[in-house]
Protein backbone atom coordinates (compact mmCIF):
# COMPACT_ATOMS: atom_id res chain seq x y z
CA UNK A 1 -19.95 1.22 19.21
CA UNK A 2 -22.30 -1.07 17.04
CA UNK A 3 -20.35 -2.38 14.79
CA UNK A 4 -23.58 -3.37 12.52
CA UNK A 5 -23.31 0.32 11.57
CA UNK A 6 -20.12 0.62 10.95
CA UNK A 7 -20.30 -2.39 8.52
CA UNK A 8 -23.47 -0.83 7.08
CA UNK A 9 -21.30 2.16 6.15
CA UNK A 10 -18.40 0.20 4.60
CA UNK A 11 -20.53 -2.01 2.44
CA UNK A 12 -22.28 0.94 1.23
CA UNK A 13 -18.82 2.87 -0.15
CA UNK A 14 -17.52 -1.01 -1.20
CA UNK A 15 -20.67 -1.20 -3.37
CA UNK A 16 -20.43 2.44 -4.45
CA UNK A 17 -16.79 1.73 -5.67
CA UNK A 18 -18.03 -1.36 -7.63
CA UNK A 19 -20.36 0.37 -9.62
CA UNK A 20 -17.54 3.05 -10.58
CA UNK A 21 -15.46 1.40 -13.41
CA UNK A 22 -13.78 4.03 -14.35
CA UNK A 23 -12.10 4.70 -10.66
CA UNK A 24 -11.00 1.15 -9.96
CA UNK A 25 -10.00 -0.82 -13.33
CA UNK A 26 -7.15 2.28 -13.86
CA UNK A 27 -6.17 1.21 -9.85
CA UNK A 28 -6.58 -2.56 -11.05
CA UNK A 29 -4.02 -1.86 -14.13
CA UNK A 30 -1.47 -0.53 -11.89
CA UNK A 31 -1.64 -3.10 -9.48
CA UNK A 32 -0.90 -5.20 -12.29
CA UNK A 33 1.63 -3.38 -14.12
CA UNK A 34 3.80 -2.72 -10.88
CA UNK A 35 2.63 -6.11 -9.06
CA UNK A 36 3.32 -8.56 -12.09
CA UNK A 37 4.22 -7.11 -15.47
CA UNK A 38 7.32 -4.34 -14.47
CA UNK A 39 8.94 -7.08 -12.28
CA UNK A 40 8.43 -9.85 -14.82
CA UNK A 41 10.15 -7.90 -17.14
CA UNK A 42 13.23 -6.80 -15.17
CA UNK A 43 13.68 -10.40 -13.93
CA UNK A 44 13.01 -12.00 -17.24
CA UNK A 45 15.67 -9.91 -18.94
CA UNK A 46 17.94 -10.20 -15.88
CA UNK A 47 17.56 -14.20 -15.96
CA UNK A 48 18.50 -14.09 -20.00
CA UNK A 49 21.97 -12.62 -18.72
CA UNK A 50 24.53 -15.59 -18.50
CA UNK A 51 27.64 -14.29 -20.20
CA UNK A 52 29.35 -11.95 -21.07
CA UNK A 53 30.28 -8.30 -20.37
CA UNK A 54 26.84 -7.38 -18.74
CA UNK A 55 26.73 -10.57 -16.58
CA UNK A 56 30.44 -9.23 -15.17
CA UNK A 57 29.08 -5.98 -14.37
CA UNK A 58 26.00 -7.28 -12.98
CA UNK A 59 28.68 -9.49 -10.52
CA UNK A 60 30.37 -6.76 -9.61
CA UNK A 61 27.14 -4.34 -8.50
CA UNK A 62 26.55 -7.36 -6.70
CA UNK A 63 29.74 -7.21 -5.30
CA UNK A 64 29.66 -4.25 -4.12
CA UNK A 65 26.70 -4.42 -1.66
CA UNK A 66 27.63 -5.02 2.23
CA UNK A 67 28.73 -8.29 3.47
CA UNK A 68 25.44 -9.20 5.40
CA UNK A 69 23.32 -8.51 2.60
CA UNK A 70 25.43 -10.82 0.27
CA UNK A 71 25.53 -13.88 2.70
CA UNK A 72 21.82 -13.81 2.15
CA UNK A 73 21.32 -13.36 -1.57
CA UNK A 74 21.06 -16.56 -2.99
CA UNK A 75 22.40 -18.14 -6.82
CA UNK A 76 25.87 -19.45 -8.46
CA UNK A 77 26.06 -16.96 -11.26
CA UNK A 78 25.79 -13.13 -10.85
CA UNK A 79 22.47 -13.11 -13.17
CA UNK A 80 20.84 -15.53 -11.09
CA UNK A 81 22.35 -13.41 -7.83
CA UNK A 82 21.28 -10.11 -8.90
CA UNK A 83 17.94 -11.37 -9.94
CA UNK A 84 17.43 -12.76 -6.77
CA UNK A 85 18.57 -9.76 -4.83
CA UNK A 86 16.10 -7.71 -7.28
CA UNK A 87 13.21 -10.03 -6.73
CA UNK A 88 13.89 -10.01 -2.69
CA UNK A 89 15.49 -6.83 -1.61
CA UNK A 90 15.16 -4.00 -4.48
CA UNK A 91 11.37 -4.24 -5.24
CA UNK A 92 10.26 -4.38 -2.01
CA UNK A 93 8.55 -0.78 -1.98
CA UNK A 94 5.83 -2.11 -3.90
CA UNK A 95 4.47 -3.91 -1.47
CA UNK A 96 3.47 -0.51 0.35
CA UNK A 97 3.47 2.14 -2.55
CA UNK A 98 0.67 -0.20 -4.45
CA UNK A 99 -1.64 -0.95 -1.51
CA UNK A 100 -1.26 2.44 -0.12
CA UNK A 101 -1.79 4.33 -3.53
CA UNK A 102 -4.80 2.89 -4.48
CA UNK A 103 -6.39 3.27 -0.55
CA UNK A 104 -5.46 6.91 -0.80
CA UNK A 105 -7.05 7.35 -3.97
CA UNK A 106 -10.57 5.86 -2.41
CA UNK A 107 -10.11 7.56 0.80
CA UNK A 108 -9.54 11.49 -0.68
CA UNK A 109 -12.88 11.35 -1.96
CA UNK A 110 -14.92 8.90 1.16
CA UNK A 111 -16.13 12.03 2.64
CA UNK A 112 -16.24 14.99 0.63
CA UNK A 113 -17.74 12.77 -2.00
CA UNK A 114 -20.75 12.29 0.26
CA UNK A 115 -21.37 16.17 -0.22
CA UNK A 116 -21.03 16.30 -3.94
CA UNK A 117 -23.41 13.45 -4.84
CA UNK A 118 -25.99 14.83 -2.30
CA UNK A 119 -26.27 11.62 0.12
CA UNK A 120 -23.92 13.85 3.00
CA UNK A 121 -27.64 14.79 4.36
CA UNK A 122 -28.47 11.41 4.97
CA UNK A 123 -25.47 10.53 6.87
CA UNK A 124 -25.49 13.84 8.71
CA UNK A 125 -29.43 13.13 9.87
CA UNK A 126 -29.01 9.24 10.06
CA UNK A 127 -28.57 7.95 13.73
CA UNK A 128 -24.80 6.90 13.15
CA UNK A 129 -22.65 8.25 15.33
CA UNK A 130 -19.62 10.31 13.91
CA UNK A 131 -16.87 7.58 15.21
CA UNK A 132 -19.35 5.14 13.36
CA UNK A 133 -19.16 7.05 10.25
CA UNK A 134 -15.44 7.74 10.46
CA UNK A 135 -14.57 3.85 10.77
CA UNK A 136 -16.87 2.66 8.33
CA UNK A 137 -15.05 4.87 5.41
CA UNK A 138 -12.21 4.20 7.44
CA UNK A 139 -12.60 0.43 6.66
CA UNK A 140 -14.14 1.06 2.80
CA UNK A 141 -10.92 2.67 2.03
CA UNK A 142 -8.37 0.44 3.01
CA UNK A 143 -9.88 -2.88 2.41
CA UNK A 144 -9.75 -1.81 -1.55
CA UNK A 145 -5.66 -1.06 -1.04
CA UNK A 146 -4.54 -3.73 0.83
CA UNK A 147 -6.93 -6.28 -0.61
CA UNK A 148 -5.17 -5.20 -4.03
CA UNK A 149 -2.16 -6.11 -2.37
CA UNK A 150 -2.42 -8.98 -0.75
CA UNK A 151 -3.61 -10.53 -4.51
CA UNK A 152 -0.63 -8.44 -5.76
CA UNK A 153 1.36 -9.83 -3.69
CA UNK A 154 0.24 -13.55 -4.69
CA UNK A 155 0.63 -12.75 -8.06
CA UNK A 156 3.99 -11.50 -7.17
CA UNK A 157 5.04 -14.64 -5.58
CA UNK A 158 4.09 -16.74 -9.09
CA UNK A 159 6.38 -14.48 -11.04
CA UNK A 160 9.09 -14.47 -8.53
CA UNK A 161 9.02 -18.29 -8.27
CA UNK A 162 8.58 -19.06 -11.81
CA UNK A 163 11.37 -16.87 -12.98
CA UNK A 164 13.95 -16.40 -10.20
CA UNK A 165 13.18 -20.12 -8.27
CA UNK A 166 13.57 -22.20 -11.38
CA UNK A 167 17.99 -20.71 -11.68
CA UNK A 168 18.14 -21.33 -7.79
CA UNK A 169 16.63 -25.11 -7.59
CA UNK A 170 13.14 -24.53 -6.27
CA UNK A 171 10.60 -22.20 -5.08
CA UNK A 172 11.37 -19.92 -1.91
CA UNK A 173 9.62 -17.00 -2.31
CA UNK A 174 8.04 -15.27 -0.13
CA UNK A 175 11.13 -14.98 2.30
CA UNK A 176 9.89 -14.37 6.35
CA UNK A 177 10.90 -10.92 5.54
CA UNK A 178 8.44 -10.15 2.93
CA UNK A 179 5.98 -12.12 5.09
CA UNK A 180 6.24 -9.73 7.81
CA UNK A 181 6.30 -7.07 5.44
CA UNK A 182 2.81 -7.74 4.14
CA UNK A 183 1.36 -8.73 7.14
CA UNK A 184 2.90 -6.95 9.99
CA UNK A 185 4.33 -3.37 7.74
CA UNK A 186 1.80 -2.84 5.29
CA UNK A 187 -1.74 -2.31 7.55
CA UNK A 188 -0.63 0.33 9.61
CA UNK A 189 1.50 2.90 6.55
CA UNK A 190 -1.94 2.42 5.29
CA UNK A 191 -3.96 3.49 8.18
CA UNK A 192 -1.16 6.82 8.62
CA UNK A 193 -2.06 7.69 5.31
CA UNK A 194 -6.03 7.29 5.62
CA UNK A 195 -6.03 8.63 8.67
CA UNK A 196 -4.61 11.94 7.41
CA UNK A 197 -6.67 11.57 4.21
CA UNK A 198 -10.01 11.36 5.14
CA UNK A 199 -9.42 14.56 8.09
CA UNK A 200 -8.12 16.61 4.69
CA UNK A 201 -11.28 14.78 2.99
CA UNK A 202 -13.91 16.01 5.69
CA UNK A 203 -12.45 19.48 5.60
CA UNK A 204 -11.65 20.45 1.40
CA UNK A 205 -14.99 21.87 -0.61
CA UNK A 206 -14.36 19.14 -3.94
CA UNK A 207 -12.79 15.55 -4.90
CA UNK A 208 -10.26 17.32 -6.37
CA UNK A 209 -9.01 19.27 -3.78
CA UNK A 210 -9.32 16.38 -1.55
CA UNK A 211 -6.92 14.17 -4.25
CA UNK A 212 -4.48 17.27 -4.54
CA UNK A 213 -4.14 17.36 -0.86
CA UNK A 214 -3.86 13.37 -0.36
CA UNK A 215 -1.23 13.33 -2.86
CA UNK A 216 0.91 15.64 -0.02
CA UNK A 217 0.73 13.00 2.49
CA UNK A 218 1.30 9.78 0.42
CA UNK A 219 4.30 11.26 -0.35
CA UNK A 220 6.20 11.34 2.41
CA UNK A 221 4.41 8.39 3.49
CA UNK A 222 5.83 6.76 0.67
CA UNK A 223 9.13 7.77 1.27
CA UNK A 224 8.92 6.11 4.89
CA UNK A 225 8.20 2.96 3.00
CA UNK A 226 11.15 3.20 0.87
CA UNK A 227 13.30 3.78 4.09
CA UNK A 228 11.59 0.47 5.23
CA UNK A 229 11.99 -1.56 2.43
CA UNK A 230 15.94 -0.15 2.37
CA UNK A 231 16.05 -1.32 5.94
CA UNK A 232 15.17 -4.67 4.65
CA UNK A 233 18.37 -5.05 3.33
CA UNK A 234 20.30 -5.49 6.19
CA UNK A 235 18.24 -7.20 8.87
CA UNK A 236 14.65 -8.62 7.12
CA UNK A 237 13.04 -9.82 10.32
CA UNK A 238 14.42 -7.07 12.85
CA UNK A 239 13.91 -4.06 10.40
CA UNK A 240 10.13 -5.26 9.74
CA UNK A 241 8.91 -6.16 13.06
CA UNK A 242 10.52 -2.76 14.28
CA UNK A 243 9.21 -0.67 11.87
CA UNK A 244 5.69 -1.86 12.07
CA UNK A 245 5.59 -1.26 15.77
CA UNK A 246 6.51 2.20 15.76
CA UNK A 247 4.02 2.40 12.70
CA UNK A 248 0.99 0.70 14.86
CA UNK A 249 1.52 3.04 17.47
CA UNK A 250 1.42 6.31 14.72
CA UNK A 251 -1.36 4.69 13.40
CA UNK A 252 -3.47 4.17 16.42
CA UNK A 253 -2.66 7.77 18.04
CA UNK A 254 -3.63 9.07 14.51
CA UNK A 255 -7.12 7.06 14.37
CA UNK A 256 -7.65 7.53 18.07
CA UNK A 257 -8.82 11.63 17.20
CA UNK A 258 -9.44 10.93 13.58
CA UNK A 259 -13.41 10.77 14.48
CA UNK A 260 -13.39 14.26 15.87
CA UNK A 261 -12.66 15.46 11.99
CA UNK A 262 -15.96 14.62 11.24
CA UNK A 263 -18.68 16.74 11.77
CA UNK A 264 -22.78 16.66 10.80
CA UNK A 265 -22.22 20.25 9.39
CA UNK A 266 -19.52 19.61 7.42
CA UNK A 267 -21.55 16.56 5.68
CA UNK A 268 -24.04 19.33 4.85
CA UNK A 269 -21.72 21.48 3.48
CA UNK A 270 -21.93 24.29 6.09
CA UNK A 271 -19.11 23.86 7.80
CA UNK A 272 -16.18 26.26 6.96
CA UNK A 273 -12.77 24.33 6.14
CA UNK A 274 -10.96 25.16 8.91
């Protein structure tokens, strides 16, 4: 494996992508609208809540939520409770729908794009081996997702602490949880999802059937992540560090045979689909 290569490859596709405004400032301005302005709103006009009929009812949806989940949900009033158990528990999922959205979006069109814009001969001809190839758009396609989210996430953080850690008497956020989440959860949903991705991408004819296939396996990937995040509820630490092991080991079966998806033909275009 010569990693120079595979580097060479991912550069190449990171460039690529920076050139194309038009693909990643509409993935920037949903990073942003799910990452800082959607939760910014909710907890704002959660945090205005301090009497009143709606603050009672917000109390008692509180209320209602298991024991173990309210020992850890911190705040002396229900708005500053619920906006806390927003803020930690509820909005969780965007840590992984964001990242793993925008990753999917670059990785439905890694390969099959090389065929439409005519440079798929000079990867098939090139001296790069196919595993080469495979983990250097492996690499340009999640670096662009879960960089997003790791400055999401940041940006996240601010908003959290600003609005939620001023009613609570300091900042806290991110919890050991969310830490794990990022860190330990996130990488490998996004390398299930790519890995599926760019086999559908080295097999479809056009971009477009390569995003209308991608958008069947984010789905239920995303759906996983929800059952994650909901996990999260009861047991942060346990239900992360569990759920990104058995999501490492999908992830590396998955990438283990991804390479053989790839072939020089099909980067001509003379492949059949199957």
């Amino acid at each position: 494996m010569r990693w120079s290569m595979v580097f060479a490859v991912m550069k190449a596709d990171l460039y690529r992508l920076l050139k194309t405004r038009d693909y990643w400032i509409p993935l920037l301005i949903l990073g942003g609208m799910f990452f800082v302005v959607l939760p910014a709103i909710l907890l704002g006009s959660m945090s205005l809540v301090r009497q009143g009929g709606v603050a009672a009812q917000i109390g008692e949806i509180v209320g209602t939520l298991p024991d173990a989940i309210q020992r850890n949900i911190e705040g002396n009033n229900p708005s500053t409770r619920a906006s806390y158990a927003f803020a930690v528990y509820l909005l969780a999922p965007i840590a992984i729908v964001v990242p793993l959205t925008i990753s999917s979006a670059v990785g439905a069109n890694s390969i099959v794009g090389e065929r439409e814009r005519g440079t798929g001969e000079f990867l098939a001809h090139s001296p790069l081996t196919v595993r080469e190839i495979y983990l250097g758009k492996l690499l340009a396609s999640l670096l662009p997702g879960y960089g997003a989210g790791i400055v999401g996430f940041g940006l996240y953080s601010i908003v959290v602490n600003v609005i939620v850690g001023s009613q609570i008497g300091g900042w806290f956020f991110p919890t050991t949880g969310w830490m794990l989440l990022v860190l330990w959860v996130v990488p490998p949903f996004i390398a299930i999802a790519l890995a599926l991705i760019l086999r559908l991408s080295a097999r479809v004819r056009s971009a477009a059937s390569a995003h209308q296939a991608s958008s069947l396996v984010t789905l239920p990937v995303i759906l996983m992540s929800y059952g994650v995040a909901s996990g999260l509820l009861y047991s942060p630490v346990l239900s992360a560090f569990g759920a990104g092991l058995i999501a490492w080991i999908i992830a590396f079966l998955l990438l283990a045979s991804g390479a053989k998806s790839i072939k020089r033909e099909r980067l001509l275009g003379v492949a059949s689909e199957a």
